[in-house]
C-alpha atoms as a PDB file:
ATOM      1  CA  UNK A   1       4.018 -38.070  22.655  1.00  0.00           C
ATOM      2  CA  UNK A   2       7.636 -37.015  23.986  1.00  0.00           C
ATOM      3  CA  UNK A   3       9.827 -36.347  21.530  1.00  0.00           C
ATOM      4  CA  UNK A   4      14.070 -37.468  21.604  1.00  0.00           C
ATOM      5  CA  UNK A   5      14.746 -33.840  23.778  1.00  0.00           C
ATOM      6  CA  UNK A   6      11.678 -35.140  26.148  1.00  0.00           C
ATOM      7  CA  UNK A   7       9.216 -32.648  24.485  1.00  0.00           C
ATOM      8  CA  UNK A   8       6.457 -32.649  22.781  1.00  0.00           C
ATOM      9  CA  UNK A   9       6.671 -34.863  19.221  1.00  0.00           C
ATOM     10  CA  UNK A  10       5.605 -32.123  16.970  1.00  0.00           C
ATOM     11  CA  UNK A  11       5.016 -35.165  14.133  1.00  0.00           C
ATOM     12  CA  UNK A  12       2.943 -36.674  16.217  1.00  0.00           C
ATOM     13  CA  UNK A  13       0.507 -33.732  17.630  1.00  0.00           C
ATOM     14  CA  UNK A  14       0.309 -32.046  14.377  1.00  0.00           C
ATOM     15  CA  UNK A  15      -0.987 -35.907  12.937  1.00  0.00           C
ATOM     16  CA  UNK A  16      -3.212 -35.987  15.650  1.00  0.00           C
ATOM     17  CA  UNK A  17      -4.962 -32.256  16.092  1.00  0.00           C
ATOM     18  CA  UNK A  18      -4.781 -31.704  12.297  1.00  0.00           C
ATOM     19  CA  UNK A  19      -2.776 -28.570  11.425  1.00  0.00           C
ATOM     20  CA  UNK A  20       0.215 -29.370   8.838  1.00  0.00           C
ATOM     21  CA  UNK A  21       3.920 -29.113  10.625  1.00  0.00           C
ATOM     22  CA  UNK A  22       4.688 -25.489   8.398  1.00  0.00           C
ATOM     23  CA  UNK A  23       1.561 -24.106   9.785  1.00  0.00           C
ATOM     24  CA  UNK A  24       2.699 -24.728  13.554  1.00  0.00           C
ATOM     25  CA  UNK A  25       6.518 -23.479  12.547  1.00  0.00           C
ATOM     26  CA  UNK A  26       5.155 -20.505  10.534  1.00  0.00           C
ATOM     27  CA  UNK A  27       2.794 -19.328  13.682  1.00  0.00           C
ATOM     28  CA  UNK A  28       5.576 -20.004  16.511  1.00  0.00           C
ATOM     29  CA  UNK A  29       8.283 -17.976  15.098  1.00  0.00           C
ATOM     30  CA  UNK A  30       8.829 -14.476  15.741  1.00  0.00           C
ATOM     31  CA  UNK A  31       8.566 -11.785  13.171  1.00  0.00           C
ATOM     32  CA  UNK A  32      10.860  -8.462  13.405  1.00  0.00           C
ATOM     33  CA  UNK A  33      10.434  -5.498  10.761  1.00  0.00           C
ATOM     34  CA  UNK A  34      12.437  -6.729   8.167  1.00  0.00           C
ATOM     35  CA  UNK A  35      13.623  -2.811   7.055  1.00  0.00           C
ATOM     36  CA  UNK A  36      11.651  -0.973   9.765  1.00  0.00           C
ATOM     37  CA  UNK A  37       8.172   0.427   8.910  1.00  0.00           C
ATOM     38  CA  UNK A  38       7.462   1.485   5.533  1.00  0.00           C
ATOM     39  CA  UNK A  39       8.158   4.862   3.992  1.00  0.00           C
ATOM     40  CA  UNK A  40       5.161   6.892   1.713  1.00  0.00           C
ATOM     41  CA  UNK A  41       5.859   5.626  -2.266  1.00  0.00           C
ATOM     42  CA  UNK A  42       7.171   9.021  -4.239  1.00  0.00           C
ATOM     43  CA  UNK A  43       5.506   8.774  -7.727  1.00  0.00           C
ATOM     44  CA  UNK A  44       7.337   9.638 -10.409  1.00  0.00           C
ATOM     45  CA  UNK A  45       5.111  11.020 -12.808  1.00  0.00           C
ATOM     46  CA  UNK A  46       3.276  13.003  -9.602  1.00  0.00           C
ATOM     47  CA  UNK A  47       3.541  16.860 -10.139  1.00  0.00           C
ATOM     48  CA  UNK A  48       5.574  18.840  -7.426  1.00  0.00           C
ATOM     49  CA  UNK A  49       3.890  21.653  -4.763  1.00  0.00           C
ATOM     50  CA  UNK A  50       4.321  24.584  -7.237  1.00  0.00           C
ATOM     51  CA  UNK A  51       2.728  22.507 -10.485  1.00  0.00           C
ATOM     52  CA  UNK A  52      -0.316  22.063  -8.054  1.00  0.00           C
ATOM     53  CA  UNK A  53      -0.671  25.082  -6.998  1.00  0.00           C
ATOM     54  CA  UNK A  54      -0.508  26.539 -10.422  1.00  0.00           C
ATOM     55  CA  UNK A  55      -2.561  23.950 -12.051  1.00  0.00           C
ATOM     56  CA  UNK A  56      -5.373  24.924  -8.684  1.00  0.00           C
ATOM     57  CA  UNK A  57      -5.014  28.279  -9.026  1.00  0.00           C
ATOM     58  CA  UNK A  58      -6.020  28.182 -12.963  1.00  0.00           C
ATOM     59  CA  UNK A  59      -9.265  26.341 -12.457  1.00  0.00           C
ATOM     60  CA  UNK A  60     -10.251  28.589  -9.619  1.00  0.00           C
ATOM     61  CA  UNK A  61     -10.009  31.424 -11.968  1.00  0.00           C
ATOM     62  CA  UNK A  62     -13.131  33.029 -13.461  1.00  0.00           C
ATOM     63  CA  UNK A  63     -12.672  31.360 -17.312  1.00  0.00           C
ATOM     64  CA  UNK A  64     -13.390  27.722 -15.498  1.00  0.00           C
ATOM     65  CA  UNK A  65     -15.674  28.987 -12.641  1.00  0.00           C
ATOM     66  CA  UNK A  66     -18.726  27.718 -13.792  1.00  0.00           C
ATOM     67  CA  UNK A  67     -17.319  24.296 -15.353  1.00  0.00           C
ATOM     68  CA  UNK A  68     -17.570  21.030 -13.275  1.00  0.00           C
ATOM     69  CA  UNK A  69     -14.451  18.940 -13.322  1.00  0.00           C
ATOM     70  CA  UNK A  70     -16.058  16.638 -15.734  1.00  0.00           C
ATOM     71  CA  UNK A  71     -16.748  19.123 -18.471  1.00  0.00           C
ATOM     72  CA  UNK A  72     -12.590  20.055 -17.486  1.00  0.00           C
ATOM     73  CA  UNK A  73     -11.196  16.866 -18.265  1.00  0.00           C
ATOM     74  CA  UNK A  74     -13.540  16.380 -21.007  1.00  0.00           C
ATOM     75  CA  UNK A  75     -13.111  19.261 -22.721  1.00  0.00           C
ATOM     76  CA  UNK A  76      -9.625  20.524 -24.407  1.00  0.00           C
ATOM     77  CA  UNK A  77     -10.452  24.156 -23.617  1.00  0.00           C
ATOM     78  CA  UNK A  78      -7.046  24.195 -21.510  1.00  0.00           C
ATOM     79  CA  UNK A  79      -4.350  25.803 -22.829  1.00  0.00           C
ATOM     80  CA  UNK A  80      -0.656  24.573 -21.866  1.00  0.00           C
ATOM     81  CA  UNK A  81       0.698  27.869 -20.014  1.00  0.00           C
ATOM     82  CA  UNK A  82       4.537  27.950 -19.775  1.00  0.00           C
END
């Protein structure tokens, strides 16, 4: 099974032991980050810290105390507040 180079024939062994040539390629090389690790997605539509924190502190006032967040989203008893 030596190859031209003296090796192994990588024809050959692959015929013989079963795995396809691309699978033994694909396994023996070496993978590098291709742009280094990968940085959290920013959603567009997403609302920033202060929209949040408004949005949080109007549910946790006494009109929607008693409401689960069902009957909230359900519901068009919010009003838009500007």
């Amino acid at each position: 099974m030596a190859g031209p180079d003296g090796g192994v024939n990588i024809r050959l062994a692959c015929r013989w032991l079963g795995p396809s040539r691309a699978t033994h390629y694909r396994r023996g090389r070496v993978r590098e980050a291709f742009c280094g690790p990968r940085l959290p997605r920013r959603v567009p539509r997403a609302l920033s810290s202060v929209e949040r924190s408004l949005i949080r502190a109007a549910l946790y006032s006494d009109r929607f105390v008693d409401r689960s967040a069902t009957a909230l989203t359900s519901s068009c008893d919010c009003r838009p507040v500007y």
